[in-house]
Every structure is written in C-alpha cells, then in structure tokens.
Protein backbone atom coordinates (compact mmCIF):
# COMPACT_ATOMS: atom_id res chain seq x y z
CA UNK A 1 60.04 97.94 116.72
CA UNK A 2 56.46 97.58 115.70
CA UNK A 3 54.45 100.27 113.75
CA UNK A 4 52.30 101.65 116.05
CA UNK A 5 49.04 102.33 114.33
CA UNK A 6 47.91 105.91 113.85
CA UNK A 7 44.45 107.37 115.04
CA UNK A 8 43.62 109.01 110.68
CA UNK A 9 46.05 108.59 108.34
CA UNK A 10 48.47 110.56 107.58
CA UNK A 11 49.55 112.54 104.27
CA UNK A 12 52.49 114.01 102.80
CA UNK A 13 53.50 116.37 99.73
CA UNK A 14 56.66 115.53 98.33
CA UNK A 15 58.43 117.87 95.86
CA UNK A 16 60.83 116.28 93.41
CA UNK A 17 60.25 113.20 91.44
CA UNK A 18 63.62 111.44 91.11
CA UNK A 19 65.38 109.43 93.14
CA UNK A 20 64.62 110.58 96.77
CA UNK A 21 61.00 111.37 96.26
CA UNK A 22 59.56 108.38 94.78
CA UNK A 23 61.95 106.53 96.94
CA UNK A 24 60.61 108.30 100.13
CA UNK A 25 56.97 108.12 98.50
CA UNK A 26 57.39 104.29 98.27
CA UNK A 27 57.95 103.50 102.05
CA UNK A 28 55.39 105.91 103.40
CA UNK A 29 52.57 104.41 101.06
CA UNK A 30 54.23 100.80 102.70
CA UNK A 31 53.29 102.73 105.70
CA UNK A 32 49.58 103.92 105.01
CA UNK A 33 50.16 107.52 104.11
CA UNK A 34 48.52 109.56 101.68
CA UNK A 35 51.48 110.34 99.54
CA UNK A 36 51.25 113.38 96.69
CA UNK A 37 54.19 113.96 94.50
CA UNK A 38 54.88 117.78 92.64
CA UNK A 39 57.65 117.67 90.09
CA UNK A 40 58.55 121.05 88.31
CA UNK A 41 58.94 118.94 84.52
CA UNK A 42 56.34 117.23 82.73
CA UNK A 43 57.56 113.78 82.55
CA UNK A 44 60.21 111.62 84.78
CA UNK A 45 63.35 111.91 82.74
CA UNK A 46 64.75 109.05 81.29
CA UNK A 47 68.84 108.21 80.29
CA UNK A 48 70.80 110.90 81.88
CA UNK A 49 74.29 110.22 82.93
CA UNK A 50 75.67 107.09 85.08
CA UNK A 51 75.15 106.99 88.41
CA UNK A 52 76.60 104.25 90.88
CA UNK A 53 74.44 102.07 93.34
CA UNK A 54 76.26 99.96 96.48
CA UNK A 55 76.70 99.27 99.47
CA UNK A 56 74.07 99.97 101.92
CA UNK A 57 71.68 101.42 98.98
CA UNK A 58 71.55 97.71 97.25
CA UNK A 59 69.64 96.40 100.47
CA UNK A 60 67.43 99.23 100.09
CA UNK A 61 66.60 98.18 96.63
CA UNK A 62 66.22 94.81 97.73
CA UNK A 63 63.21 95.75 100.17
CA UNK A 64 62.41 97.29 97.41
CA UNK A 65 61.67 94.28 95.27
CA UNK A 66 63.39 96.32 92.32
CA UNK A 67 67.40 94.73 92.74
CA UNK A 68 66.75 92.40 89.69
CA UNK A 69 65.91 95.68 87.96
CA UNK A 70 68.32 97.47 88.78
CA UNK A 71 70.74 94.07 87.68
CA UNK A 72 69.52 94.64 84.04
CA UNK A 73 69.71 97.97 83.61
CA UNK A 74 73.47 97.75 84.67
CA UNK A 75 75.83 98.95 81.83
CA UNK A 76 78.84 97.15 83.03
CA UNK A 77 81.67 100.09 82.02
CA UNK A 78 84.69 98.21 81.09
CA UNK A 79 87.37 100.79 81.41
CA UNK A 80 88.85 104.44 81.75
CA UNK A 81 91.27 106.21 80.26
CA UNK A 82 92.98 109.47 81.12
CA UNK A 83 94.80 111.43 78.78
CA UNK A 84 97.57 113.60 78.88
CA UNK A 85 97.63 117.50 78.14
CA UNK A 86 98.26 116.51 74.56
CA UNK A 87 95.34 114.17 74.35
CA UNK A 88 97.83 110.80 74.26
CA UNK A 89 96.64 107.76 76.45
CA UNK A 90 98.35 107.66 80.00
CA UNK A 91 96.89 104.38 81.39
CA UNK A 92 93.46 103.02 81.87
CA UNK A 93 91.34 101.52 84.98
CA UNK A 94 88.94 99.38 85.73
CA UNK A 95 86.18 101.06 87.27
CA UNK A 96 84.97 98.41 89.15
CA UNK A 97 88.15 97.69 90.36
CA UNK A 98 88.92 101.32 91.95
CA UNK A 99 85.80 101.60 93.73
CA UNK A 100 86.34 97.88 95.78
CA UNK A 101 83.11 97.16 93.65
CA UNK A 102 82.08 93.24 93.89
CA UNK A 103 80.25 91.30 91.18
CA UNK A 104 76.66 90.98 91.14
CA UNK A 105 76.53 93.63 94.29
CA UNK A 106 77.83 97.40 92.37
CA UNK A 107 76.10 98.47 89.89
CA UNK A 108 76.15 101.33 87.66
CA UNK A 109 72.90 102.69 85.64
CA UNK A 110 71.64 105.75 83.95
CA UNK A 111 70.04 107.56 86.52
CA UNK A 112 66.86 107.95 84.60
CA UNK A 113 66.69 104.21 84.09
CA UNK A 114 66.60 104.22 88.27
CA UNK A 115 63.92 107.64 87.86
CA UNK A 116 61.77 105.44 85.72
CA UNK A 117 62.37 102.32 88.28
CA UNK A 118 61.11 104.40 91.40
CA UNK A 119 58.43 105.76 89.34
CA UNK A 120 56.95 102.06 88.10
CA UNK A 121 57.19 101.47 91.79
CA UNK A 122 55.04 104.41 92.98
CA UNK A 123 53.12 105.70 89.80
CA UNK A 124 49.70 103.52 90.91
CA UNK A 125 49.39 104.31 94.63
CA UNK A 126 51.44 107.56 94.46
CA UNK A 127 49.51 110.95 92.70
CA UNK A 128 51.94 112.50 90.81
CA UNK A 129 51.44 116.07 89.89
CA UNK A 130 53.48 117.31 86.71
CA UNK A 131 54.56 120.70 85.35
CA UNK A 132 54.10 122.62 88.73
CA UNK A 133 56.49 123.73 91.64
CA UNK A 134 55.96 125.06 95.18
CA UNK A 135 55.50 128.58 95.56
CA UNK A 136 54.62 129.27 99.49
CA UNK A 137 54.59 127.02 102.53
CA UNK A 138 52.83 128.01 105.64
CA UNK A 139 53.03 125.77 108.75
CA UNK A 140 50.26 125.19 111.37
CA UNK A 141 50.09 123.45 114.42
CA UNK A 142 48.84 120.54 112.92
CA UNK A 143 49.17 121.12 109.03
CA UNK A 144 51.35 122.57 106.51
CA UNK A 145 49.69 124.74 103.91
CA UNK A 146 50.77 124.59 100.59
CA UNK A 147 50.22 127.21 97.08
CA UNK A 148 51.49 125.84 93.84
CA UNK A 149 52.25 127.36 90.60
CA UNK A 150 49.51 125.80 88.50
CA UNK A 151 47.32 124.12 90.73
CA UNK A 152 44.78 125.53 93.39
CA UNK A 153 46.14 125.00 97.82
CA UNK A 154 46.30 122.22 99.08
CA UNK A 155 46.53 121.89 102.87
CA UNK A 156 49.02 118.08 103.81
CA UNK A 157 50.10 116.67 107.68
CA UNK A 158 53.69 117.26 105.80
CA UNK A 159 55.94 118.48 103.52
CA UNK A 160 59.14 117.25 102.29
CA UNK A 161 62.06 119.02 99.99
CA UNK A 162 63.49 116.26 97.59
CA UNK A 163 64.17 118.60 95.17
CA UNK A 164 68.16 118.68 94.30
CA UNK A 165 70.72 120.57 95.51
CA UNK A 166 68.83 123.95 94.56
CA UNK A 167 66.14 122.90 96.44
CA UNK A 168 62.97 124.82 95.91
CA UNK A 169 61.53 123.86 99.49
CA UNK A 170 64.84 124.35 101.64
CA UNK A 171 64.67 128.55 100.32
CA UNK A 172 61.29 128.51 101.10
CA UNK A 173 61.20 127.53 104.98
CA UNK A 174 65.15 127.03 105.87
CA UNK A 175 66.83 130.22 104.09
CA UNK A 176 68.84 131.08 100.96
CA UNK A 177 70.91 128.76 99.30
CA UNK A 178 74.48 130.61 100.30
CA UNK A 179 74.12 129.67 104.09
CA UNK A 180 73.86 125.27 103.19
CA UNK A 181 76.09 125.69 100.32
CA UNK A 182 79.38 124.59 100.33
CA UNK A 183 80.92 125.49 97.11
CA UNK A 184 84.00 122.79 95.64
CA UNK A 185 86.04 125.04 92.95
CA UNK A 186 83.97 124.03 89.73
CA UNK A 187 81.59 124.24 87.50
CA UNK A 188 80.67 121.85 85.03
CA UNK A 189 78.50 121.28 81.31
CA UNK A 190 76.94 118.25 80.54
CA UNK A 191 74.72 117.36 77.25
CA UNK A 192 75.71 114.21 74.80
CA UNK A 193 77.98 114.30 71.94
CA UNK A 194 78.22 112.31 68.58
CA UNK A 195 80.32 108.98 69.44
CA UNK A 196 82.72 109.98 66.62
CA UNK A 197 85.92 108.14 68.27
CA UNK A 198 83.95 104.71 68.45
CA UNK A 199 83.47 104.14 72.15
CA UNK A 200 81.73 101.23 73.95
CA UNK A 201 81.43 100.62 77.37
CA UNK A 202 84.40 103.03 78.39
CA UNK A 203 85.29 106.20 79.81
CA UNK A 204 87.96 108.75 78.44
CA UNK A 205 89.41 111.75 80.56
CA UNK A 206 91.39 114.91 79.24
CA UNK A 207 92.91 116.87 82.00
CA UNK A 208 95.19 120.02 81.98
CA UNK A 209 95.55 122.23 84.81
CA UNK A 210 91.88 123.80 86.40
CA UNK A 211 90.45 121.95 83.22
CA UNK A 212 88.82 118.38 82.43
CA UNK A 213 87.24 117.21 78.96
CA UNK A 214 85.03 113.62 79.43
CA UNK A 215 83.24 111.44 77.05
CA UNK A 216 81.13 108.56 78.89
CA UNK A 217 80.27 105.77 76.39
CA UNK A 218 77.23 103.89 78.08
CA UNK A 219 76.65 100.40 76.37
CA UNK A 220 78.36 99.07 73.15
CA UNK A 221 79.32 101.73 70.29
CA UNK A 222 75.92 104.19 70.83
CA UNK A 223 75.24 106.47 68.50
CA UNK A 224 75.73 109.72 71.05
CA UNK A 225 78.05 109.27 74.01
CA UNK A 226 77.68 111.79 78.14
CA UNK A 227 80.40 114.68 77.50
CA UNK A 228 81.77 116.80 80.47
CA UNK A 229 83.43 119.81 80.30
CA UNK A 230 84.57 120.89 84.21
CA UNK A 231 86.50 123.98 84.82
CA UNK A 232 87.80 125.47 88.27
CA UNK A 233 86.55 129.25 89.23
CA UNK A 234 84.91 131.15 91.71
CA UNK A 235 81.55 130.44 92.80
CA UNK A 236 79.29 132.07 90.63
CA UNK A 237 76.74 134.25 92.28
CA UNK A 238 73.10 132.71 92.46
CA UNK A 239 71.42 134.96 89.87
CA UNK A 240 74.55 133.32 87.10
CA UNK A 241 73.74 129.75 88.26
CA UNK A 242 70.01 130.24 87.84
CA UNK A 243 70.98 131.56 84.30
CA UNK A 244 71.42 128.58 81.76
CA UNK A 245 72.76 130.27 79.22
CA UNK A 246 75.17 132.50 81.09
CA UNK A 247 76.46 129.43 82.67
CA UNK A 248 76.74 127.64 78.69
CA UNK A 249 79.05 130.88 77.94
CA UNK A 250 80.97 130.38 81.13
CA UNK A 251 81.68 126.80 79.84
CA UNK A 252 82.33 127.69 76.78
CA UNK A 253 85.05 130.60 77.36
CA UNK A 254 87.22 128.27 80.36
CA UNK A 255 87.61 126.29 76.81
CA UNK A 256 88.71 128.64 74.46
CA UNK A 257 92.35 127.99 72.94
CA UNK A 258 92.66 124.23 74.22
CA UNK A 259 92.87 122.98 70.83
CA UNK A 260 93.18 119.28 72.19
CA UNK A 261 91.72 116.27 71.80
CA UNK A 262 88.14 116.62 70.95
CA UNK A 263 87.71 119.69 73.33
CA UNK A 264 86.86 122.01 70.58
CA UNK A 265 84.49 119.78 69.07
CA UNK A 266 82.88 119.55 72.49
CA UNK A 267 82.73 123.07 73.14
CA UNK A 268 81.12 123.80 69.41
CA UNK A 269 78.66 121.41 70.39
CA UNK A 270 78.04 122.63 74.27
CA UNK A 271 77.09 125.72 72.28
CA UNK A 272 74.24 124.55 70.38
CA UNK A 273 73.18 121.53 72.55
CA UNK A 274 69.49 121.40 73.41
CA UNK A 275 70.58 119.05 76.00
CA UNK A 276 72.69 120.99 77.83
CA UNK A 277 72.98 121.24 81.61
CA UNK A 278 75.24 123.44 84.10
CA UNK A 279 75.96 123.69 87.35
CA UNK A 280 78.22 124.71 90.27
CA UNK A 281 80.06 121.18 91.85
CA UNK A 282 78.97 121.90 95.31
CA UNK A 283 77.88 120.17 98.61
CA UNK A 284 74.63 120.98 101.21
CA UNK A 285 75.55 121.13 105.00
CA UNK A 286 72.88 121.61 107.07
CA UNK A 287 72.63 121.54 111.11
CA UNK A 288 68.92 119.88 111.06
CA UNK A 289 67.78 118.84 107.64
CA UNK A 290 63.93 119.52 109.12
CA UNK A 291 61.79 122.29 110.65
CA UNK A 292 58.31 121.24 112.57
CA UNK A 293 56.32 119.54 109.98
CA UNK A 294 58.90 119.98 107.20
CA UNK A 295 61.80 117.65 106.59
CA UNK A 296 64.54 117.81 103.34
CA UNK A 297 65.42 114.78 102.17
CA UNK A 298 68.43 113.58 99.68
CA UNK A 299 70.68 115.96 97.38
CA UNK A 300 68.51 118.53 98.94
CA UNK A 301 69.71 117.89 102.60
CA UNK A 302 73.14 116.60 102.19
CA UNK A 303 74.33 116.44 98.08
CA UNK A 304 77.79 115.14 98.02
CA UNK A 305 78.72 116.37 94.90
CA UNK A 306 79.39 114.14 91.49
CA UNK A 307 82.90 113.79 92.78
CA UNK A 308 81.68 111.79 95.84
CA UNK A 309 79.78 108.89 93.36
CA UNK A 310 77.34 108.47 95.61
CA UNK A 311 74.88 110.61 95.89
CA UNK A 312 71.90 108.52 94.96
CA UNK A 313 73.15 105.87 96.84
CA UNK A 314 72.68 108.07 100.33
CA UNK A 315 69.55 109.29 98.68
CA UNK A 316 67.86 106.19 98.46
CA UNK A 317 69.33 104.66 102.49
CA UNK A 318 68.26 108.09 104.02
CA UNK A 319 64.81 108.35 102.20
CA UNK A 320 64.24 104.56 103.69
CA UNK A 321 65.05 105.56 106.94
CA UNK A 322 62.96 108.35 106.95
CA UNK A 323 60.18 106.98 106.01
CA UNK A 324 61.26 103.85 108.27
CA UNK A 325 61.28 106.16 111.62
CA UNK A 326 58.10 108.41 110.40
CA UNK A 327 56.14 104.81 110.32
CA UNK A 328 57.34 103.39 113.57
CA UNK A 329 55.26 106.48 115.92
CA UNK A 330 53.27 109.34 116.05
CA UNK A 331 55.63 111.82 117.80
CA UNK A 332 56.83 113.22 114.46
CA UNK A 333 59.48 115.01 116.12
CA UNK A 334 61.37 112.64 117.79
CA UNK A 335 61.26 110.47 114.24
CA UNK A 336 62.94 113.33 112.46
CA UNK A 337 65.68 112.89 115.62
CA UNK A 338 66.11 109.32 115.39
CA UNK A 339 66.30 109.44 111.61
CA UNK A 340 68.92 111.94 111.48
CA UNK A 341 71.08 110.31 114.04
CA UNK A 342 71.09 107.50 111.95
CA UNK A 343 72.05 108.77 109.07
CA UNK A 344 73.73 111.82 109.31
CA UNK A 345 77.63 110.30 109.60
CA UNK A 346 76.56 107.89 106.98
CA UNK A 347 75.88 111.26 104.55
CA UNK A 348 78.96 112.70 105.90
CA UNK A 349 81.66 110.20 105.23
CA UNK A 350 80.66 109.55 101.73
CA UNK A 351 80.52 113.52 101.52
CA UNK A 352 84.31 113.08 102.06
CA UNK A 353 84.87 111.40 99.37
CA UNK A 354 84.50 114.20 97.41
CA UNK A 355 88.39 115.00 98.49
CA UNK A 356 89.23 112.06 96.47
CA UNK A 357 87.77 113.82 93.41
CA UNK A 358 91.20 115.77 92.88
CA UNK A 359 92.24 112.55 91.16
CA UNK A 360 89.48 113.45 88.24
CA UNK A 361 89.56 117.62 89.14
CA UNK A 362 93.43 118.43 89.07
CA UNK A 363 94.01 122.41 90.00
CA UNK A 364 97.92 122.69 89.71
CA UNK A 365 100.51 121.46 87.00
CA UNK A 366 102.41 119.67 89.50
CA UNK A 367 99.46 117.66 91.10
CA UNK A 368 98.70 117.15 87.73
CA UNK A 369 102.50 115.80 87.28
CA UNK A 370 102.16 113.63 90.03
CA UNK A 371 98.44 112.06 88.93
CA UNK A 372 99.51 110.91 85.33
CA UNK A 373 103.22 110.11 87.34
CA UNK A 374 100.83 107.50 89.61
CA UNK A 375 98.96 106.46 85.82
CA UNK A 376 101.98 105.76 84.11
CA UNK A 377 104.00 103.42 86.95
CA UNK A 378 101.76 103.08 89.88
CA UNK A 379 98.60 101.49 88.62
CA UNK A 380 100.48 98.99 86.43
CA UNK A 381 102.14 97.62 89.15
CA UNK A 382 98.90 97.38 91.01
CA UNK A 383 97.13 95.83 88.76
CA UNK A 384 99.81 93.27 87.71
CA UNK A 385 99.57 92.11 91.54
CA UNK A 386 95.56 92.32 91.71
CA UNK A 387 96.20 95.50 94.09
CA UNK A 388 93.59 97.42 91.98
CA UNK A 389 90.57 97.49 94.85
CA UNK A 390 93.22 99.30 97.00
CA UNK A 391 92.14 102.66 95.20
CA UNK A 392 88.88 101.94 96.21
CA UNK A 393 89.19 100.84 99.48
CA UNK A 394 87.60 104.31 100.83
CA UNK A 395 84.75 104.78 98.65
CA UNK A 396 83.62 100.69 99.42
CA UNK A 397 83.85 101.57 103.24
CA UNK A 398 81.79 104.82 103.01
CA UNK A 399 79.60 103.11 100.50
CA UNK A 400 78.77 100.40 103.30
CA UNK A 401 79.64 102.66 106.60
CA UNK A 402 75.91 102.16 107.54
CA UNK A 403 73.48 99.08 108.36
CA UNK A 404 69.82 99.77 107.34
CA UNK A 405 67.76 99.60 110.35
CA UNK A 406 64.78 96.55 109.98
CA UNK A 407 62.04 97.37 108.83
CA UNK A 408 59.30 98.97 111.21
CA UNK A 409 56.26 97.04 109.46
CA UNK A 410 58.44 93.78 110.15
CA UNK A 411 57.12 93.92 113.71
C-alpha cells in the first residue's frame, strides 16, 4: 500500500523518551508529521542494564539505518552461572546459546546505549521537551488538548502513552493502573555494585527459595558491575510502589539473614545506592491499547515483564507498525484496528515467555531441587551434543513469531 497523502499535516505528542517514543517519533517524521516528544527526566539516560534485540525487532533497526549501531554497541556476554543456596557454582550457560540466538543477528546492549541510538536518530527533526510530564488530556472531535507540568497547553491531532509500564497517559484517559495490571509474584532492586569478584562479560545467579541475588558484568572486568536483588510477595499497593524508598526497605528486609554469597554486601549497598531502582515484575493487558485520538504504545500497552527478555524488542516492531498503519490513511481509526491486529499475538506470545522465567524466579525448594538437578546433569549433556539452542527454542520463535509489514512510503 501507498501513503495516501494527507490534506495539512498532521502532529503528534508523544510522552516517554526511550525506546518506544523516539522509535514511534522516527517513523511518523518518515511520514510527515509534526512529532513533539515530553519526557519526565532531564536528559535520555545512558548505560542501564542489558536488554536483548532479535528477531523481528533487528529488521526494524535495519529500516532504521541504525543495525551497524546497534552491532557495536553489542557486549557479547560470554556466560552464566547459577549458584547454589550456599553460593557454590552449579553449572554455567551460554546465553546465546539458550535463547536460539544466531551470530551477527542477536544482540544484547545496554538499553541506554539503544535510548541514546533512537535519540541521535530523532533529536534534529523531533522537539524534545525535558523535565516535564502530562498532567490533563482532553479530547475533541478533531484535537486532543494537552496541560503539562512546566510548560504552557498545547493543543496536537494526537497523543500517544510511551511511557513504561506505570504509564502516566494510560491513568489519565484509560483508568487506574490495577485494572491493566497483571501482577507476576515479585519485586525487584536494581542499582550497580563494585566488581569486587572480577567479572567480565558474564552473568552470576544466587537463588534460594522466593529469593534471587544477580551481578551482570557488561564488558571486560568494569569497574562497577548491574546487581539484582528479586524477592517473591504480594503485590504491593500503588501508593508503596510509587514510594522509592519504601520499596528500597522492602528489598532490603526479604534479604535480611541470607548471609550468602555477596548478598549482604549487596543489600548494604542497595541501602545507600543513589542508583537505585524498584519495581513490581508485572505485565499490562489491555482490550484496546487506544481511545479516539489517543493510542499507548510499548511497555505502556503490553510490558512483558524482564522475565520475558523482550520487551524492547516488541517495543520497537509495534511502534513501527504503528506508525506504519497511521501513515498509510487518514481514517485514524481503522489504522489503530489494523495495527493492533497485527501486532497484538505478536505482544502476546512473547508475553508468555514470562512463564519460562521460573527458571531465573524459583518459588519452592523442590522446583528449586529440580532447576540446579537440570544444571548439574541436564545441560552438560546438552551441551556436549550441541543441544544447547533447544532451551531456547521458545523464546527464538516468539522473538520472530511476526513479519514486519513493508513499508507504507515504499509504495
């Protein structure tokens, strides 16, 4: 299909400036839109923890222009190790190998280093407005009217929610969090740690029962290294999630007495961190991820959770085709149709692979049993045969469940 060229052109807010936004921001610019971007911090966050890019996401990077980019900022993990409840090495994979991944098309990056790719991409036909948040959103006929914390209205053809799975704009027009939410058992800290056991390139995973410790070396022997603590409870009401440092404590006391490892030393420095982030590990469902002249768009509409490994990787394929449909006619509605019927089983099998997550999250002693069981005699075996890619065979099929439409401008 053709683009069909529009009688004025049209424009857009976006709120959130990391991977969706810009990402969605990039293809409607392609497309002639006015395109203005609102991100609640001052700056587009570099480092951050890994994230994974395949499948179907690499060929939106490619259209992109930015897959050599996104080549050279891969940090090639080598291996990872899981530990038993006494902090003793039970085995190691290769991560490559238990996600199917194949050479020169998987690729694993900081997720700022992709932030600051999008951003290079966008930053000099894209206005980007920093330090300010959405505060009231009033639809029209043929406009959505916007108020901001900082700055003064503004009045855009559309608006569009890319902003995480606490996503300002989804409370605003589509209701409180608790009705999308689907909570997964956990809660997690992250913030970095000094790289006191040596680590390069490699992974290491402490597990006892409704408890993990993780330290994520990125690159060769850096001087401060991603740490994890996860811990199963209940879902902790909104008001405790919105609260940083009641969710630090939370952290802090599912810790106390595992005298592991480096677990202590993890929680003493979860305690002072400055880095410090927490969170519930949950999932959005949503029946329709828009509402007349609004539209939600990546973690926002449909996070998968950290356990799933893919969230920016459905991020980036369903801002494309958003953007993709949006371009191709003026009947607004039936694009936000088309787009979600093309992508809504893509976002929900790799949602699914959050079940496989139970291999990193372990509730019970005896499915904990059974896990380092599998570490000590399965994986061997699998690995002396070249078996390894079997453990990823699910993730590589979700990963690639979908084939990115052409491109509208294409003609």
């Amino acid at each position: 299909r053709g683009s069909v060229p529009v009688s004025t052109p049209r424009s857009a807010l976006i709120s959130g400036a990391s991977i969706a936004g810009p990402t969605l921001a990039y293809w409607l610019r392609r497309h002639g839109w006015s395109v203005t971007v609102v991100e609640r911090y001052g700056i587009i966050r570099g480092g951050g923890y890994p994230i994974d890019i395949r499948g179907t996401a690499l060929e939106v990077m490619e259209r992109m222009g930015a897959l050599d980019r996104v080549r050279q900022a891969h940090i090639d993990t080598q291996k990872a190790t899981f530990l038993s409840p006494r902090g003793e090495p039970l085995g190691s994979i290769d991560p490559a190998m238990a996600t199917s991944g194949i050479s020169g098309r998987d690729f694993e990056l900081p997720r700022g280093s992709l932030a600051e790719i999008l951003w290079d991409l966008t930053k000099d036909d894209v206005e980007y407005v920093f330090n300010d948040s959405v505060t009231s959103i009033q639809q029209g006929p043929d406009r959505v009217d916007v108020e901001f914390e900082r700055t003064p209205p503004r009045s855009f053809d559309f608006v569009f929610g890319a902003d995480g799975l606490h996503s300002n704009v989804r409370r605003l027009v589509f209701g409180p969090e608790s009705e999308f939410d689907t909570y997964l058992g956990w809660c997690f800290a992250g913030f970095t740690y000094p790289n006191r056991l040596g680590l390069g390139r490699e992974a290491l995973m402490f597990n006892v029962p409704g408890r993990v410790g993780s330290l994520y070396a990125v690159g060769d022997n850096p001087e401060r290294v991603h740490a994890f603590l996860v811990y199963e409870t209940e879902r902790p009401a909104d008001s405790v999630l919105r609260d940083a440092e009641e969710m630090r404590r939370r952290a802090i006391e599912a810790f106390a007495g595992i005298d592991v490892w480096e677990i202590q030393g993890m929680v003493a420095t979860l305690a002072e961190a400055d880095d410090a982030y927490c969170d519930s590990v949950s999932q959005i469902h949503m029946d329709s991820w828009s509402s007349g002249r609004v539209a939600l768009v990546g973690d926002a509409a449909h996070a998968t959770s950290f356990l799933s490994g893919q969230g920016s990787s459905v991020s980036l394929v369903t801002a494309y085709v958003l953007a993709n449909e949006l371009g191709a006619t003026e009947d607004y509605a039936a694009a936000f149709q088309r787009w979600q019927e093309l992508t809504r089983e893509f976002a929900k099998v790799n949602q699914q692979l959050a079940d496989g997550g139970t291999m990193v999250c372990v509730s019970s002693a005896r499915s904990l049993r059974i896990r380092n069981l599998a570490l000590r005699r399965v994986v061997p075996v699998l690995a002396r045969l070249g078996l390894m890619r079997m453990l990823g065979r699910q993730q590589f099929k979700a990963s690639s469940a979908m084939t990115l439409p052409a491109d509208s401008l294409a003609g």
